[in-house]
Protein backbone atom coordinates (compact mmCIF):
# COMPACT_ATOMS: atom_id res chain seq x y z
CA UNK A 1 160.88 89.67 97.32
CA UNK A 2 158.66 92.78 96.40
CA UNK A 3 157.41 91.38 93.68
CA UNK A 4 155.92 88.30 95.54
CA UNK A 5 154.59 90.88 97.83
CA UNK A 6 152.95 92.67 94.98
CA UNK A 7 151.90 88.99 93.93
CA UNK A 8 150.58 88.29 97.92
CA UNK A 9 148.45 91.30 97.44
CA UNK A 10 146.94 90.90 94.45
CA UNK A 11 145.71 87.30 94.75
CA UNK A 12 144.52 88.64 97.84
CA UNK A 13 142.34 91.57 96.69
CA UNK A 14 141.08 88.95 93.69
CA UNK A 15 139.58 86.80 96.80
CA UNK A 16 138.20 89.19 98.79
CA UNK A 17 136.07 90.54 95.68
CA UNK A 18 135.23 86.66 94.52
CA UNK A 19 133.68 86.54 97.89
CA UNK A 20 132.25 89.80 98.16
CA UNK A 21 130.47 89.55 95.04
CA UNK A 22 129.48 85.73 96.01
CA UNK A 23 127.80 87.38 98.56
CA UNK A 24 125.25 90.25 97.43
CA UNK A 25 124.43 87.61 94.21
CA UNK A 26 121.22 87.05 93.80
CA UNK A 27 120.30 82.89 93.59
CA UNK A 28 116.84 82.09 92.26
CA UNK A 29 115.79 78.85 93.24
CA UNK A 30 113.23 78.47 95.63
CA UNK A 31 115.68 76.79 98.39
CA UNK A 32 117.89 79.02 97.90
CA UNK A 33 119.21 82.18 98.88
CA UNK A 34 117.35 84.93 98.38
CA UNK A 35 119.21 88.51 98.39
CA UNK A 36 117.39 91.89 98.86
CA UNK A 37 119.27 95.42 98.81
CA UNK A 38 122.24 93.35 99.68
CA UNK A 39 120.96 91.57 102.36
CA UNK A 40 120.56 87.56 102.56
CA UNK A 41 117.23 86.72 103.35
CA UNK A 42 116.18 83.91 105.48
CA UNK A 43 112.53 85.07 105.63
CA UNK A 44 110.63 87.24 103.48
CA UNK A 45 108.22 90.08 104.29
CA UNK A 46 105.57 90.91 101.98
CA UNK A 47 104.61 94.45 102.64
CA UNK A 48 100.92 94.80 101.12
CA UNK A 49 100.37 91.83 103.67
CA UNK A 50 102.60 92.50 106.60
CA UNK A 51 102.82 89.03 106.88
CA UNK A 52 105.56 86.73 105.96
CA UNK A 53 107.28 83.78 104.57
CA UNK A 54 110.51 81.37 104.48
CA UNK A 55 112.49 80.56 101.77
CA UNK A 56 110.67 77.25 101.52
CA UNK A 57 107.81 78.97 101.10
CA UNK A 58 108.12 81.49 97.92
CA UNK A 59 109.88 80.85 94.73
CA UNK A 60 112.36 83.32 93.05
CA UNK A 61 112.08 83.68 89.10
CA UNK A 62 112.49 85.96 86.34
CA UNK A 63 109.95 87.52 84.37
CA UNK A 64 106.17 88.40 85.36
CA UNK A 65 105.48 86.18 82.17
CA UNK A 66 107.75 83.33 83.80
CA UNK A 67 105.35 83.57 86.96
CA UNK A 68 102.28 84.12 84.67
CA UNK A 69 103.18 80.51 82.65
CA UNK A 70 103.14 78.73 86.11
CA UNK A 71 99.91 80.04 87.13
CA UNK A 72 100.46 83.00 89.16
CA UNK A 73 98.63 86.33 89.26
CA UNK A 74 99.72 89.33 90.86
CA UNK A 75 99.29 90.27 94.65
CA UNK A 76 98.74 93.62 93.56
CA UNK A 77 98.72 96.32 90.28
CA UNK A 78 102.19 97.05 91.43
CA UNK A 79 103.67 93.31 91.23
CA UNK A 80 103.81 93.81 87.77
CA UNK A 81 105.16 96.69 87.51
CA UNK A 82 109.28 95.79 87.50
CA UNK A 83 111.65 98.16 86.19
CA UNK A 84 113.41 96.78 82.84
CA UNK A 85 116.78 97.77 84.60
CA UNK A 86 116.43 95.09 86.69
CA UNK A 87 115.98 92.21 83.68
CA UNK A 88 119.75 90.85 84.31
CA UNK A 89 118.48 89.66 88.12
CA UNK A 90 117.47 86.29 88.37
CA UNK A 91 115.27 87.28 91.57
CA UNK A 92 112.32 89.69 89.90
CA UNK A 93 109.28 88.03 91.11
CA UNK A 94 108.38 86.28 94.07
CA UNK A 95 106.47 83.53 93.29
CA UNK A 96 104.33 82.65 97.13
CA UNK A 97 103.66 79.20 96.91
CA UNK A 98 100.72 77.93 98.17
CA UNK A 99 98.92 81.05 97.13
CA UNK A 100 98.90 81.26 93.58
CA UNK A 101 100.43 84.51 93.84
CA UNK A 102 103.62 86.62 92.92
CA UNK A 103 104.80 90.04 94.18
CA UNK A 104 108.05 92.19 92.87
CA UNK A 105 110.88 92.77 94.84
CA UNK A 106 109.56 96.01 95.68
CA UNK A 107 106.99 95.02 97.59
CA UNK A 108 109.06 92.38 100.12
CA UNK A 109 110.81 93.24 102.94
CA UNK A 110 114.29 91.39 103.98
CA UNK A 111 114.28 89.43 107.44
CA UNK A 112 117.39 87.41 109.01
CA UNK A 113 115.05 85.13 110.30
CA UNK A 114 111.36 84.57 111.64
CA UNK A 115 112.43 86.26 115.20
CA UNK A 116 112.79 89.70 113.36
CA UNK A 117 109.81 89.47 110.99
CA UNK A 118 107.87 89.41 114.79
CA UNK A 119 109.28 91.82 115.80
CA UNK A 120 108.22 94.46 113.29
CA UNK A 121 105.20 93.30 113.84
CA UNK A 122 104.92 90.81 110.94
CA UNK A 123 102.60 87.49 111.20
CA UNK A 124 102.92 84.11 109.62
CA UNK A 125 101.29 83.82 106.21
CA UNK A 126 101.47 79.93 106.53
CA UNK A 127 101.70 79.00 110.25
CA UNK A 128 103.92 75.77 109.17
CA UNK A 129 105.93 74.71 105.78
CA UNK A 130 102.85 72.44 105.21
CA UNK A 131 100.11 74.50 106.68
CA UNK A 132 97.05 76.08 105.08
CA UNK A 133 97.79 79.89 103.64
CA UNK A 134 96.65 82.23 106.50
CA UNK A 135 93.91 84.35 104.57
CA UNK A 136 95.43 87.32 102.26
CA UNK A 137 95.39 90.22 104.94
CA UNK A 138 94.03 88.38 108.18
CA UNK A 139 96.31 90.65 110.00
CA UNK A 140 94.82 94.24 109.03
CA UNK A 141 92.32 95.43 111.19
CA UNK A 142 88.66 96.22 109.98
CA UNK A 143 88.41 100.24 109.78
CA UNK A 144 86.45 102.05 111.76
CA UNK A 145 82.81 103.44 110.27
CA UNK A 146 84.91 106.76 110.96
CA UNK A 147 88.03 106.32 108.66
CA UNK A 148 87.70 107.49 104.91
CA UNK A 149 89.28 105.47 102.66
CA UNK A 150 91.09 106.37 99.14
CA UNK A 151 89.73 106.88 97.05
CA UNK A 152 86.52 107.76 99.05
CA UNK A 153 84.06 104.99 98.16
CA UNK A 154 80.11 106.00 97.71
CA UNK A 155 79.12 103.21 100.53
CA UNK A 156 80.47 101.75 103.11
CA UNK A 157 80.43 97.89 104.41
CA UNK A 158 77.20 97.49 106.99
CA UNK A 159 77.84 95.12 109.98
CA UNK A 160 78.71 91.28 109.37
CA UNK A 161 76.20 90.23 107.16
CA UNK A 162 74.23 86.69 108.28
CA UNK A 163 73.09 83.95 106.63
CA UNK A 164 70.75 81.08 107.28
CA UNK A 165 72.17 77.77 108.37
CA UNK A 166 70.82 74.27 110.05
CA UNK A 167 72.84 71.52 111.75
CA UNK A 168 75.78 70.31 110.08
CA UNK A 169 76.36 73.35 108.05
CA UNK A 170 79.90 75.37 108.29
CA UNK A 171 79.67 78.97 108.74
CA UNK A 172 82.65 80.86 107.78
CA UNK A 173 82.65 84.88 108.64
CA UNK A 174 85.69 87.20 107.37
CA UNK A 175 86.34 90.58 106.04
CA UNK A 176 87.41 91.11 102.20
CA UNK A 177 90.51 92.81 101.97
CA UNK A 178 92.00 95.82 99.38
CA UNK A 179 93.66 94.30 96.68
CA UNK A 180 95.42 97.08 96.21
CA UNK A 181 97.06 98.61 99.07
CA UNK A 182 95.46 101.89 99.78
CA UNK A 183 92.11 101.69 97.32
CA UNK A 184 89.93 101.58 100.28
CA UNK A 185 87.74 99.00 99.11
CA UNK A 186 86.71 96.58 101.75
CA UNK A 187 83.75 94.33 103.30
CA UNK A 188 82.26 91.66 105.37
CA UNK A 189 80.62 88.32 104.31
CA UNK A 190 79.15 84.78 105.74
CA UNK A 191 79.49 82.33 104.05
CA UNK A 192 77.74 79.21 104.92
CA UNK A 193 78.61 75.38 103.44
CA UNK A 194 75.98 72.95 103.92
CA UNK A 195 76.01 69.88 105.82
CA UNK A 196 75.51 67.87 102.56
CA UNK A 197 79.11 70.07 100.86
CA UNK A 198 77.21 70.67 97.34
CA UNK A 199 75.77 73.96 98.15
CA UNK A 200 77.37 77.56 99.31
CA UNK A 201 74.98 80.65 100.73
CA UNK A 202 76.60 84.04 100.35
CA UNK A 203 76.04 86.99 101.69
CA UNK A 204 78.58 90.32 101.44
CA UNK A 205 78.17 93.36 102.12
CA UNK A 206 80.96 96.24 100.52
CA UNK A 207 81.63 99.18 99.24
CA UNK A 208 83.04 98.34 95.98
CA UNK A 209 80.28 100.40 93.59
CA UNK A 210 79.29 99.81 90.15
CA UNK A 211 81.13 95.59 90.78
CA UNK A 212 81.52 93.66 87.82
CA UNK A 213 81.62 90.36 89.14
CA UNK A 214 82.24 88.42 92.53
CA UNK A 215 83.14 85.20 92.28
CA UNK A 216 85.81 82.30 93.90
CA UNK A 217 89.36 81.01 92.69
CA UNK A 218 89.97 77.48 94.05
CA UNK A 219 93.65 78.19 94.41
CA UNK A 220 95.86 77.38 93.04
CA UNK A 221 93.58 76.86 89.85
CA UNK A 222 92.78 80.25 87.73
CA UNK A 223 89.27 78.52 87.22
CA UNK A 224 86.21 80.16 88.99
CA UNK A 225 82.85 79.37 90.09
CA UNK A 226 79.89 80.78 92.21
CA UNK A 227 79.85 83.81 90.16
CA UNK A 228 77.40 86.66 90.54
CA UNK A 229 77.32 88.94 87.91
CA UNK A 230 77.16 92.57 88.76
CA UNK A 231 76.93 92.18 92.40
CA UNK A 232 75.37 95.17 94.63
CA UNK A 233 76.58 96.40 97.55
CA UNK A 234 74.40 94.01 99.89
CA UNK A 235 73.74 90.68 98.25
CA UNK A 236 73.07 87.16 98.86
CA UNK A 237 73.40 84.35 96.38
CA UNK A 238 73.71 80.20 96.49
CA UNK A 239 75.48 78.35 94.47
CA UNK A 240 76.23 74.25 93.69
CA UNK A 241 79.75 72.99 94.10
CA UNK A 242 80.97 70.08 92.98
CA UNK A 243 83.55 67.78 95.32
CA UNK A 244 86.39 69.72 94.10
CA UNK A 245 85.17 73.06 94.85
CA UNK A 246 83.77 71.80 98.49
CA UNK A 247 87.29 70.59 99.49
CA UNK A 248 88.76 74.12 98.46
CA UNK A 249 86.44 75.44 100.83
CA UNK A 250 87.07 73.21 103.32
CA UNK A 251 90.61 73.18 103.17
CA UNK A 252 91.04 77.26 103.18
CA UNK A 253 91.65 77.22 99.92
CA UNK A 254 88.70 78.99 98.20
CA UNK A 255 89.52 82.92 97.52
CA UNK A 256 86.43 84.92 97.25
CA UNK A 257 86.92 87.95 94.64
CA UNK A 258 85.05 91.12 93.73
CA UNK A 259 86.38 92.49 90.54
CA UNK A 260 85.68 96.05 89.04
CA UNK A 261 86.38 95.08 85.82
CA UNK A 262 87.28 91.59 83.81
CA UNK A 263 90.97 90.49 84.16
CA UNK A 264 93.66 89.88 87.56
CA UNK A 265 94.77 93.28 87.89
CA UNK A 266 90.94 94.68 88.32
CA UNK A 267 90.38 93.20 91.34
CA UNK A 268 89.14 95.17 93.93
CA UNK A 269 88.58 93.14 97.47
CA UNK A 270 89.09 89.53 98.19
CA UNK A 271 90.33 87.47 100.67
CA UNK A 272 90.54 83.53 101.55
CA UNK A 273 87.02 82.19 102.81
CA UNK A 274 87.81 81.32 106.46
């Protein structure tokens, strides 16, 4: 009799830790669920953002390079920068779908559902599964002509630039955002589509100084076009688009980049053109 006791227990024990360890696992499909610091996740914060998505919306996989081969670039200089203790997870990058862009694990926050993403203040990156990406950052306020960023920037962003327009056209007004959390660098630009969709004007102002390039990723493409080399800190520039391009644009797909410096990880201010 002891010994089936001793039996009783053991099988037991052996189930509790089978589901236990069910439990915190980490699944990597982009249905599936996602654990983060042992906690399933339903819907997914992503911090440089403060906005969030669902599990339908991201994409769990390996490797930067895995994310990198299906054409995603990093959110910011930190998604790339995982910690090789973590390379037995299945869950290293999130890949946001719809975006063309991945983030680490360090830079989500875990959510039991959309309810509690609200409540810490947390808005919808995509306002349905189907719906157009709200623009990177739409949620962070423009700074006051009083704050000082960091790193200090030489200039700072006049007031919402204009540009000319006649009937028919689409004018589209937003601020560019920090690509990297805390850089300071910022901005304000119109952007007008004409009436006959073959032609954008641009005008920005910022205070990203010495710019190497702005130009605009129909996502989720890598390709570019409208690009202005060298851009100042006020400018205005047209440029032709071809069908493609236009429907980016008109669809909210059409992210308008100023880079410091040739490659993903220079990027300095951008956000969706909106």
């Amino acid at each position: 009799m002891p010994i089936d006791k001793r039996y009783a227990a053991k099988a037991f024990v052996t189930s509790i830790l089978l589901i236990t360890g069910a439990f915190f696992a980490t699944l990597s499909t982009g249905e599936d669920r996602l654990v983060v610091s042992n906690k399933e996740c339903r819907v997914i914060g992503i911090k440089p953002l403060k906005q969030y998505v669902t599990r339908r919306q991201m994409r769990c996989m390996k490797s930067v390079q895995a994310a990198s081969e299906k054409g995603f670039s990093p959110l910011t200089i930190n998604s790339e920068k995982v910690s090789a203790k973590q390379t037995s997870e299945k869950c290293r990058i999130i890949a946001i779908l719809g975006t063309a862009r991945f983030c680490s694990k360090r830079e989500v926050r875990c959510f039991k559902n959309v309810r509690s993403a609200l409540r810490s203040r947390y808005s919808a990156l995509f306002q349905s599964q189907n719906a157009t990406p709200t623009p990177v950052g739409s949620n962070i306020p423009t700074p006051t002509p009083s704050s000082t960023p960091t790193p200090t920037p030489t200039a700072t962003p006049t007031a919402t630039p204009t540009a000319t327009s006649n009937a028919g056209d689409i004018t589209y007004n937003f601020d560019l955002v920090p690509y990297v959390e805390g850089s300071g660098y910022e901005g304000k630009c119109t952007v007008v589509l004409n009436a006959d969709r073959n032609k954008l004007s641009i005008h920005c102002t910022h205070n990203v100084v010495n710019a190497f390039e702005a130009h605009i990723h129909p996502v989720p493409e890598n390709s570019k076009f409208c690009v202005l080399s060298q851009p100042g800190l006020d400018f205005t520039y047209q440029c032709d688009l071809t069908p493609t391009q236009a429907t980016a644009v008109l669809n909210g797909k059409a992210l308008f980049v100023i880079h410091l410096a040739l490659g993903g990880a220079n990027q300095a201010a951008l956000n969706y053109i909106h």
